[in-house]
N, C-alpha and C. Protein backbone atom coordinates (compact mmCIF):
# COMPACT_ATOMS: atom_id res chain seq x y z
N UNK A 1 -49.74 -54.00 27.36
CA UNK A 1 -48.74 -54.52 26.47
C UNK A 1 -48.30 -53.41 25.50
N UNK A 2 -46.88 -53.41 25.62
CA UNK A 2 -46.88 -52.32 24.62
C UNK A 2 -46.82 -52.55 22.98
N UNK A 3 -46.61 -51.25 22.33
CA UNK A 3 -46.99 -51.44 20.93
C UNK A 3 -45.50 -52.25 20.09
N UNK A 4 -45.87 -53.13 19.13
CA UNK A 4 -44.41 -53.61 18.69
C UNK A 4 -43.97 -52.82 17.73
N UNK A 5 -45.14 -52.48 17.27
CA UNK A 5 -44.32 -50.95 15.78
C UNK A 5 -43.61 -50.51 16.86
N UNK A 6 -43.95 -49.61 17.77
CA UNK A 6 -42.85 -48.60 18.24
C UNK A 6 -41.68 -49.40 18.95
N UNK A 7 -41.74 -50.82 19.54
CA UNK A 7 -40.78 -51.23 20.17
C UNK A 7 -39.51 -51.32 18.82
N UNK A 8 -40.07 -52.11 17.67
CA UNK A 8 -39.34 -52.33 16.66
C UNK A 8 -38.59 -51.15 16.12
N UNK A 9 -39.37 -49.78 16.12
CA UNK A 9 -38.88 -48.84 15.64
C UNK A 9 -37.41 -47.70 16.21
N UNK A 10 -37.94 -48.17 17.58
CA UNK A 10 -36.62 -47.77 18.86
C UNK A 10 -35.38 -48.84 18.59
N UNK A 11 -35.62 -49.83 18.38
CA UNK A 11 -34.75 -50.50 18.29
C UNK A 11 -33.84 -50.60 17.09
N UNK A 12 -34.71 -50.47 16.12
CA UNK A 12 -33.97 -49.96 14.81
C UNK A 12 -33.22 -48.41 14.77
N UNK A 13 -33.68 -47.91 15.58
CA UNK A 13 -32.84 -46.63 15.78
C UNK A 13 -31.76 -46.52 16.28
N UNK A 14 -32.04 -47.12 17.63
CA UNK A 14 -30.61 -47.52 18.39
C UNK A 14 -29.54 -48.43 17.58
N UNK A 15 -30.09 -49.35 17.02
CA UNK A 15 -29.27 -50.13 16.09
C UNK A 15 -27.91 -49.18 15.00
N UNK A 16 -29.29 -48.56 14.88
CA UNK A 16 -28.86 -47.35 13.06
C UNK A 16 -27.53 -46.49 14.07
N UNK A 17 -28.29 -46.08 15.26
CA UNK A 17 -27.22 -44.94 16.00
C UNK A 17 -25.91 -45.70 16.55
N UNK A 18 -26.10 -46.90 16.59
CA UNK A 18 -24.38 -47.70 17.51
C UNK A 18 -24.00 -47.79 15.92
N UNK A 19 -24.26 -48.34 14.81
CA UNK A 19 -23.35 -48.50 13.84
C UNK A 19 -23.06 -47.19 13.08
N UNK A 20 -23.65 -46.42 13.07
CA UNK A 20 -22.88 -45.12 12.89
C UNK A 20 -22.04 -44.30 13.00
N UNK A 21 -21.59 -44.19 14.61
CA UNK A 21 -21.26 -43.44 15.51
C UNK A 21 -19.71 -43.66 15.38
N UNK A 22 -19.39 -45.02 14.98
CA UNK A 22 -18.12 -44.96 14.99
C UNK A 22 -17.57 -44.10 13.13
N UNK A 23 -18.25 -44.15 12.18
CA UNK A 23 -18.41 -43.48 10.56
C UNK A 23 -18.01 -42.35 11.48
N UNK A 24 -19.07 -41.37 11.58
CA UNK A 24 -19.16 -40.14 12.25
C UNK A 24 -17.79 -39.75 13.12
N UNK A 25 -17.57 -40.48 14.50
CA UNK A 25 -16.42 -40.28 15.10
C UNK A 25 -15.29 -39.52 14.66
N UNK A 26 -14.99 -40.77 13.57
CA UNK A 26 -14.01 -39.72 12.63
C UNK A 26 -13.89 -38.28 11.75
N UNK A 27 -15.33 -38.31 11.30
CA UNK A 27 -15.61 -37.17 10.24
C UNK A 27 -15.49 -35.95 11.43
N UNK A 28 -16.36 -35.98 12.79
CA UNK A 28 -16.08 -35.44 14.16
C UNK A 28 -14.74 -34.34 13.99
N UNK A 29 -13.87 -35.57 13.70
CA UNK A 29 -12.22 -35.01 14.55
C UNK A 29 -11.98 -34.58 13.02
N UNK A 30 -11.93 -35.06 12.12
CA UNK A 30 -11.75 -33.82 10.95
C UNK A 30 -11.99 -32.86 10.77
N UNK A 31 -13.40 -32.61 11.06
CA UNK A 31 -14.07 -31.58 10.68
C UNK A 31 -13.21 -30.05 12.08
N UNK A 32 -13.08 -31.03 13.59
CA UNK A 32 -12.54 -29.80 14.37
C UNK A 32 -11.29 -29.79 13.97
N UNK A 33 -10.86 -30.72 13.32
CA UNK A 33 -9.18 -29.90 12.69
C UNK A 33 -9.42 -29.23 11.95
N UNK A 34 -10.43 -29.17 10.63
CA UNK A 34 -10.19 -28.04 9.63
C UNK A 34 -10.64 -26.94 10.22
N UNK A 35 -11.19 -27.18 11.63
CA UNK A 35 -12.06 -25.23 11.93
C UNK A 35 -10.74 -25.19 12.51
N UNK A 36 -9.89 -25.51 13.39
CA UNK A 36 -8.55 -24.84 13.90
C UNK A 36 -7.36 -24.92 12.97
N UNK A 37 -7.88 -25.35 11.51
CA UNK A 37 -7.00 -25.18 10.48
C UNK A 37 -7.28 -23.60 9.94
N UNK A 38 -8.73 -23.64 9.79
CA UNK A 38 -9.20 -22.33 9.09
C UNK A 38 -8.48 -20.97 10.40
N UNK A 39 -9.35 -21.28 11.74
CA UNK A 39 -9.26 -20.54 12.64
C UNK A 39 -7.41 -20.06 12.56
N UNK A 40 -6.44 -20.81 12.36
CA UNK A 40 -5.39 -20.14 12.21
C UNK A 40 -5.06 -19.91 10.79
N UNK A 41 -5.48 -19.99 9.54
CA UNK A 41 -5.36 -19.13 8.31
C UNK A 41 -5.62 -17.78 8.30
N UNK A 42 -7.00 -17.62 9.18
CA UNK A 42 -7.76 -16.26 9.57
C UNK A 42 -6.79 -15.13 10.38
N UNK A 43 -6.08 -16.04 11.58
CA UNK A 43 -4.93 -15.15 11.75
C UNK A 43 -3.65 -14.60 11.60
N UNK A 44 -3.61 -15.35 10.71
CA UNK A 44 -2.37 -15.32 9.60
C UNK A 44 -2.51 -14.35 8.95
N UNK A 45 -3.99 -15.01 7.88
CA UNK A 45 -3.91 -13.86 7.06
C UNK A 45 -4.12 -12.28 7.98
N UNK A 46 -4.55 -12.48 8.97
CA UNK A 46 -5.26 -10.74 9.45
C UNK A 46 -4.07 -10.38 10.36
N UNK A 47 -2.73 -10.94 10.19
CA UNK A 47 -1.31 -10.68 10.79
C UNK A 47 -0.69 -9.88 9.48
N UNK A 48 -0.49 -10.46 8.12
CA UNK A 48 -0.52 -9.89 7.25
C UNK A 48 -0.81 -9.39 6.48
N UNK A 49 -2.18 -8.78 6.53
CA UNK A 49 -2.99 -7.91 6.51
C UNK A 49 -2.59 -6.53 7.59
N UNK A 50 -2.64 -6.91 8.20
CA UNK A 50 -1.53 -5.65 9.61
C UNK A 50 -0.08 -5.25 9.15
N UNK A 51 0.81 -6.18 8.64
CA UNK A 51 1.45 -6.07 8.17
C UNK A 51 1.78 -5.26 6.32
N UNK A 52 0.87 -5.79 5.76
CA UNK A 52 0.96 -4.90 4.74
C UNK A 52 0.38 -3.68 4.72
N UNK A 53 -0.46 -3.05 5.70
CA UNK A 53 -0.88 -1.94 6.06
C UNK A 53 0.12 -0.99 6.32
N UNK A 54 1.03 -1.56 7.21
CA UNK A 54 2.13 -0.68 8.07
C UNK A 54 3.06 -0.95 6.88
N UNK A 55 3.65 -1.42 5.80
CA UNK A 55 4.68 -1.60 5.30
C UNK A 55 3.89 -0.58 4.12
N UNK A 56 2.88 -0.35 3.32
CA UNK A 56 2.59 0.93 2.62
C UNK A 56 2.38 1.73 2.96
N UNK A 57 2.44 1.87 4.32
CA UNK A 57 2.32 3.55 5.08
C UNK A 57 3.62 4.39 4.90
N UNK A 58 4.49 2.94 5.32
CA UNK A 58 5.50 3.36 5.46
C UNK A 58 6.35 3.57 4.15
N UNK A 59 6.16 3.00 3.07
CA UNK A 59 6.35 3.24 1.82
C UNK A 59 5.72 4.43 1.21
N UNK A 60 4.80 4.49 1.64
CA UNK A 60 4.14 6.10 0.65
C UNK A 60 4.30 7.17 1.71
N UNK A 61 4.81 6.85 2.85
CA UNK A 61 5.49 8.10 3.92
C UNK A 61 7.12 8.44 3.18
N UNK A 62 7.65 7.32 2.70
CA UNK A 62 8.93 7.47 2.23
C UNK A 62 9.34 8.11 1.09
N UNK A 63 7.64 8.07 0.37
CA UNK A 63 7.64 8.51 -1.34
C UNK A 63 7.60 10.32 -0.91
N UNK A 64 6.12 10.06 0.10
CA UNK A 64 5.95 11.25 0.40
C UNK A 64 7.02 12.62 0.66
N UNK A 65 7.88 11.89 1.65
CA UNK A 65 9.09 12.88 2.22
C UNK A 65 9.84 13.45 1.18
N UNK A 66 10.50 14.69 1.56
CA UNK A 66 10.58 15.09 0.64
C UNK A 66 12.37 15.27 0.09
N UNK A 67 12.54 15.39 -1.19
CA UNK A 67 13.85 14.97 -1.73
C UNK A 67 15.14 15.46 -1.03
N UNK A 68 15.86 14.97 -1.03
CA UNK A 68 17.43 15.32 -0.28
C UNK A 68 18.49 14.99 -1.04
N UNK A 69 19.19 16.29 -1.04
CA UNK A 69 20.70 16.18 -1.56
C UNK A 69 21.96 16.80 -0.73
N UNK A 70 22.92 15.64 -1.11
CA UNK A 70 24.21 16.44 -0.42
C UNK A 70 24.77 18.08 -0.60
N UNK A 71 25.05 18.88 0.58
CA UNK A 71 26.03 19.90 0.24
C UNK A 71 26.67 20.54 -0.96
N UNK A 72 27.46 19.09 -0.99
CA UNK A 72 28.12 18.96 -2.23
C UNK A 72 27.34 19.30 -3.55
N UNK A 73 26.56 18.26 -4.06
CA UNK A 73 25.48 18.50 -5.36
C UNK A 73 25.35 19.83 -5.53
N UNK A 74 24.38 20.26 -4.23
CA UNK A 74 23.73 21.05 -3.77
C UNK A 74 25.01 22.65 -4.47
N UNK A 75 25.52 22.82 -3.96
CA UNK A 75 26.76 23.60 -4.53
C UNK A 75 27.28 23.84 -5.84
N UNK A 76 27.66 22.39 -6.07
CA UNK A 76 27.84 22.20 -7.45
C UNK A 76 26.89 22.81 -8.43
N UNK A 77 25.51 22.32 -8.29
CA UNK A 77 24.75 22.64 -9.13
C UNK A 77 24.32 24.03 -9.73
N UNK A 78 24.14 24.13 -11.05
CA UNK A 78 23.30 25.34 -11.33
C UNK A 78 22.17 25.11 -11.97
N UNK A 79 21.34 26.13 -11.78
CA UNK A 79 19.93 26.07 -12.55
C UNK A 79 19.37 27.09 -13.08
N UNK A 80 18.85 26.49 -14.47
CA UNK A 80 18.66 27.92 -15.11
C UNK A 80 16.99 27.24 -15.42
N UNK A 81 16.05 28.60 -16.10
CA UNK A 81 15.37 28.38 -16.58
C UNK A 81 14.65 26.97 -17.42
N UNK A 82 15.67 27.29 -18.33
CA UNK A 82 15.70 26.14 -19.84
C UNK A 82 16.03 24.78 -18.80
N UNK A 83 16.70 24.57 -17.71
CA UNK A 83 17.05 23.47 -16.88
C UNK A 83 15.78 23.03 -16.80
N UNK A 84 14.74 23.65 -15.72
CA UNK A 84 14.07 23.64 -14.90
C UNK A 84 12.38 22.90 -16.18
N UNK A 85 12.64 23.76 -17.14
CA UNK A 85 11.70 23.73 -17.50
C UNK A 85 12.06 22.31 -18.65
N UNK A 86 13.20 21.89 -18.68
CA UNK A 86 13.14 20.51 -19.60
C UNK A 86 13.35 19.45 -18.32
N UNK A 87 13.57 19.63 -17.06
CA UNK A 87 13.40 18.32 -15.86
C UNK A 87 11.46 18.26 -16.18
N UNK A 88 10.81 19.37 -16.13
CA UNK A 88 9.45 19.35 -15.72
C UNK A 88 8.86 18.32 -17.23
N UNK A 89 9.61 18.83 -18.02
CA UNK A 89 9.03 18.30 -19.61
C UNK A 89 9.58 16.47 -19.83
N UNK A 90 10.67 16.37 -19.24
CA UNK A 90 11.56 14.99 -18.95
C UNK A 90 10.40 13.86 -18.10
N UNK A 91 9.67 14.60 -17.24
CA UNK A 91 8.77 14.03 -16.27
C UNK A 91 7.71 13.52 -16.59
N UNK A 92 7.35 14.73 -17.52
CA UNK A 92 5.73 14.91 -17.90
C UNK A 92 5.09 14.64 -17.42
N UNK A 93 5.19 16.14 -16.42
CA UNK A 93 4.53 16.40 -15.93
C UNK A 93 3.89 17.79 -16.05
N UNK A 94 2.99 18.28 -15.59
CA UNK A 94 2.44 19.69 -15.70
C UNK A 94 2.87 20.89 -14.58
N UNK A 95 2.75 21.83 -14.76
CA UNK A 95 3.00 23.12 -14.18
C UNK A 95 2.72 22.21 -12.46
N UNK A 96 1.82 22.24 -12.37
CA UNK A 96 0.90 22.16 -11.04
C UNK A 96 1.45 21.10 -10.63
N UNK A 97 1.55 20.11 -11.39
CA UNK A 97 1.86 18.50 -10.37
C UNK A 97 3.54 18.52 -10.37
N UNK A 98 4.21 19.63 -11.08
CA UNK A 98 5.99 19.65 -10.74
C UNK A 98 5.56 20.18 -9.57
N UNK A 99 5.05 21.70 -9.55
CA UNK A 99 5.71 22.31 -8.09
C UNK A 99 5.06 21.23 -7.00
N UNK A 100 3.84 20.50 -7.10
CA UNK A 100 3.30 19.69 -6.10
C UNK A 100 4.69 19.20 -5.52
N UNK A 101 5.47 18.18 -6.38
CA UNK A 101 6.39 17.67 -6.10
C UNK A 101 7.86 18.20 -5.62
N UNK A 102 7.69 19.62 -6.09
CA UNK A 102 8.96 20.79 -5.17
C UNK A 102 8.65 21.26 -3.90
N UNK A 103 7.03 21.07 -3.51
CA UNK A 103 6.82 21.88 -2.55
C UNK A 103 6.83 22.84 -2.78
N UNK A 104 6.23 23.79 -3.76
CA UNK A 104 5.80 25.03 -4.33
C UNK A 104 4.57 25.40 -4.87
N UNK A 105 4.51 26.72 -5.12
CA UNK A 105 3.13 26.91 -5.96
C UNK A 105 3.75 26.75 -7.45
N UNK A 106 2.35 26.70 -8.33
CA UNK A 106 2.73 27.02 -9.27
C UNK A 106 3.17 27.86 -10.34
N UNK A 107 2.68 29.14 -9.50
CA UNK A 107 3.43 30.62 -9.89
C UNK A 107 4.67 30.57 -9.86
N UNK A 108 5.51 29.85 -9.01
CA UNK A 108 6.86 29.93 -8.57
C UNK A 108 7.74 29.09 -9.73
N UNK A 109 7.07 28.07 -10.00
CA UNK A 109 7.50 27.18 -11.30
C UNK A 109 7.39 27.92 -12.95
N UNK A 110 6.20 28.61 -12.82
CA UNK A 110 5.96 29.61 -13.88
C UNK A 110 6.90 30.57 -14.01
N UNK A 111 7.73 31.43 -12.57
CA UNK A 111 8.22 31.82 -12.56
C UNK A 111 10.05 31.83 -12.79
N UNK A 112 9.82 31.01 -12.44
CA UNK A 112 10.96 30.03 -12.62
C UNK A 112 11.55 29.89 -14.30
N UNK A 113 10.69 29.37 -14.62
CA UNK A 113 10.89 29.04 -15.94
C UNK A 113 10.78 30.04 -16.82
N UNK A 114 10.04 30.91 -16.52
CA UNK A 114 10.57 32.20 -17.16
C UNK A 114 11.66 33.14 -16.79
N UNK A 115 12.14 32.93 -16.21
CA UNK A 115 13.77 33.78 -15.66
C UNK A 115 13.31 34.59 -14.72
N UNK A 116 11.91 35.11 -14.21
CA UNK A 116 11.48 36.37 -13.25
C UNK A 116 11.90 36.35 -11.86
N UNK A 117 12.08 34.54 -11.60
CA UNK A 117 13.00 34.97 -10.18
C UNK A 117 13.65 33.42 -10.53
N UNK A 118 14.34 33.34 -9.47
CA UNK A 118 14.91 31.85 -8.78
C UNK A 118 14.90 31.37 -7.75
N UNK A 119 14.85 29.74 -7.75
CA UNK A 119 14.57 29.51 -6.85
C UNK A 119 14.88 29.18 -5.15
N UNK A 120 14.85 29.61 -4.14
CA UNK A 120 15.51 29.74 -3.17
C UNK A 120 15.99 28.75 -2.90
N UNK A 121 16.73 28.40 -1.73
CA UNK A 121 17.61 26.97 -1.23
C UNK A 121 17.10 25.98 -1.17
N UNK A 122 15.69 25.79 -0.45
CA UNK A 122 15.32 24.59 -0.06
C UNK A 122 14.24 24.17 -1.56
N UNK A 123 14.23 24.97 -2.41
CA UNK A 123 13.56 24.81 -4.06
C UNK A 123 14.61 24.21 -4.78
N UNK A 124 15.49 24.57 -4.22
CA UNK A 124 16.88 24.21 -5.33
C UNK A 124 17.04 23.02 -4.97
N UNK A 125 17.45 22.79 -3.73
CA UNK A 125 17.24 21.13 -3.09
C UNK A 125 16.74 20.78 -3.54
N UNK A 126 15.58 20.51 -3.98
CA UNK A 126 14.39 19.58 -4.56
C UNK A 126 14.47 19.67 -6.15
N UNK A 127 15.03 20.61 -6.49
CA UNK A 127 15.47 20.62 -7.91
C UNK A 127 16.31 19.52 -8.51
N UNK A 128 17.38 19.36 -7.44
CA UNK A 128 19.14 18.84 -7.97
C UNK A 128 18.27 17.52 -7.48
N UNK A 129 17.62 16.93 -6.62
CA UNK A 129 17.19 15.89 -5.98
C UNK A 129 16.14 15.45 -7.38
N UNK A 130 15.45 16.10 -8.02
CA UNK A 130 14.40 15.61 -9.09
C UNK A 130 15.08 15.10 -10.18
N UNK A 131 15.83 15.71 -10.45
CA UNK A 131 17.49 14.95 -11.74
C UNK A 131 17.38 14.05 -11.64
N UNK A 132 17.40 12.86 -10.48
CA UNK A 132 17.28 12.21 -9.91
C UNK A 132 16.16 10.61 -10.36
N UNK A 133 14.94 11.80 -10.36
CA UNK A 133 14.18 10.89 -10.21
C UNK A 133 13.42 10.60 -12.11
N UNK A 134 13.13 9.02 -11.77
CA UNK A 134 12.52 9.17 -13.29
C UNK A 134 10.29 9.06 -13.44
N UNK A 135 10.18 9.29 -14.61
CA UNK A 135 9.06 9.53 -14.61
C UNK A 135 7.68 8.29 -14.14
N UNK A 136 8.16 7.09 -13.92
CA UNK A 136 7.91 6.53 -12.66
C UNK A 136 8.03 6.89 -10.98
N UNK A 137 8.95 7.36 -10.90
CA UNK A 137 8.93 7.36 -9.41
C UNK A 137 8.61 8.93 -8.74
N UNK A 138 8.80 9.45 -10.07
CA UNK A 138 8.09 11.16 -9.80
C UNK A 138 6.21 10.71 -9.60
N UNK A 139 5.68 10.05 -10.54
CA UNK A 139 4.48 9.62 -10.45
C UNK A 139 3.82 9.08 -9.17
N UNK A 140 4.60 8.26 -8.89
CA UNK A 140 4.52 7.36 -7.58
C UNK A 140 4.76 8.52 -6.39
N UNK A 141 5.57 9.22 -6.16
CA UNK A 141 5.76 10.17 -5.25
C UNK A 141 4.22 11.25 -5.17
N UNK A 142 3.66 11.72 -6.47
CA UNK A 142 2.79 12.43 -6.74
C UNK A 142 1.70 11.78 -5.85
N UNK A 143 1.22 10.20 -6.31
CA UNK A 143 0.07 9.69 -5.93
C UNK A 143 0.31 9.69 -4.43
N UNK A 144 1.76 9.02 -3.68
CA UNK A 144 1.75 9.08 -2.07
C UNK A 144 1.77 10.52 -1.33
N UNK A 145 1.93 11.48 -1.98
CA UNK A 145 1.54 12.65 -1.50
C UNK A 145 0.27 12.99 -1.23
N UNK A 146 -0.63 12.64 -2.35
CA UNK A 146 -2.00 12.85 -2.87
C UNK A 146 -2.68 11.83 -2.06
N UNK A 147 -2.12 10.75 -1.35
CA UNK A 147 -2.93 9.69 -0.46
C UNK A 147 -2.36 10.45 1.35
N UNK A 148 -1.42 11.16 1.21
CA UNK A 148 -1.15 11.55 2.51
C UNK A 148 -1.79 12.89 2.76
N UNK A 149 -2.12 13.66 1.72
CA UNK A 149 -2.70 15.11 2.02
C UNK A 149 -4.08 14.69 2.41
N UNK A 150 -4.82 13.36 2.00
CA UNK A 150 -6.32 13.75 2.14
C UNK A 150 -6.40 13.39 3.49
């Protein structure tokens, strides 16, 4: 004969497990919607995450490149010393981080600004092109250079 504790106790289980099952059922199908809710947030976000990767590359490639001016300007323009050396002071910036941004040394800026030479065509370009720029976006150009050289 078997034992009635354990018959009673199976039976209360089975009992407990049919009235449950339908509670549960539902929580079931919620719970796999929020993982294929999450599961596509995850690729969303890691789509734009890809996306903002390639869109500051391409932004601090754009800062990076280097300044351009028309013919025209380019012609027009003159540059003297006292020019050169109040764009660099307009910037504030230093000896070293102007020519960074001319594509020069800094002897050449030194030089420059003291009348001992001038600066050749593609210096001058970047000269008439820095007029241009203000001491925000000279900055910003500095740092995407400084993230593309390393």
């Amino acid at each position: 004969m078997p034992n009635i504790g354990a018959v009673l106790k199976e039976e209360i289980t089975r009992l407990s497990r049919r009235s449950t099952r339908p509670l549960f059922a539902a929580l079931k199908k919620d719970v796999a919607a929020l993982k294929r809710t999450v599961a596509d947030h995850k690729r969303v976000m890691a789509q734009l995450q890809r996306d903002n990767a390639r869109l500051m590359a391409e932004a601090n490639a754009r800062l990076a490149a280097p300044l351009t001016v028309s013919e025209g300007d380019l012609k027009g323009s003159r540059i003297s010393p006292r020019l050169i050396q109040s764009q660099r002071r307009r910037l504030g910036l230093s000896r070293e981080a102007f020519s960074k941004l001319l594509g020069v040394s800094a002897g050449a800026v030194m030089a420059w600004e003291g009348g001992k030479s001038k600066p050749r065509v593609a210096a001058k370009a970047a000269l008439v092109g820095i007029r241009k720029l203000g001491r925000r976006e000279a900055r910003q150009r500095l740092e995407a250079m400084g993230k593309v050289g390393r």
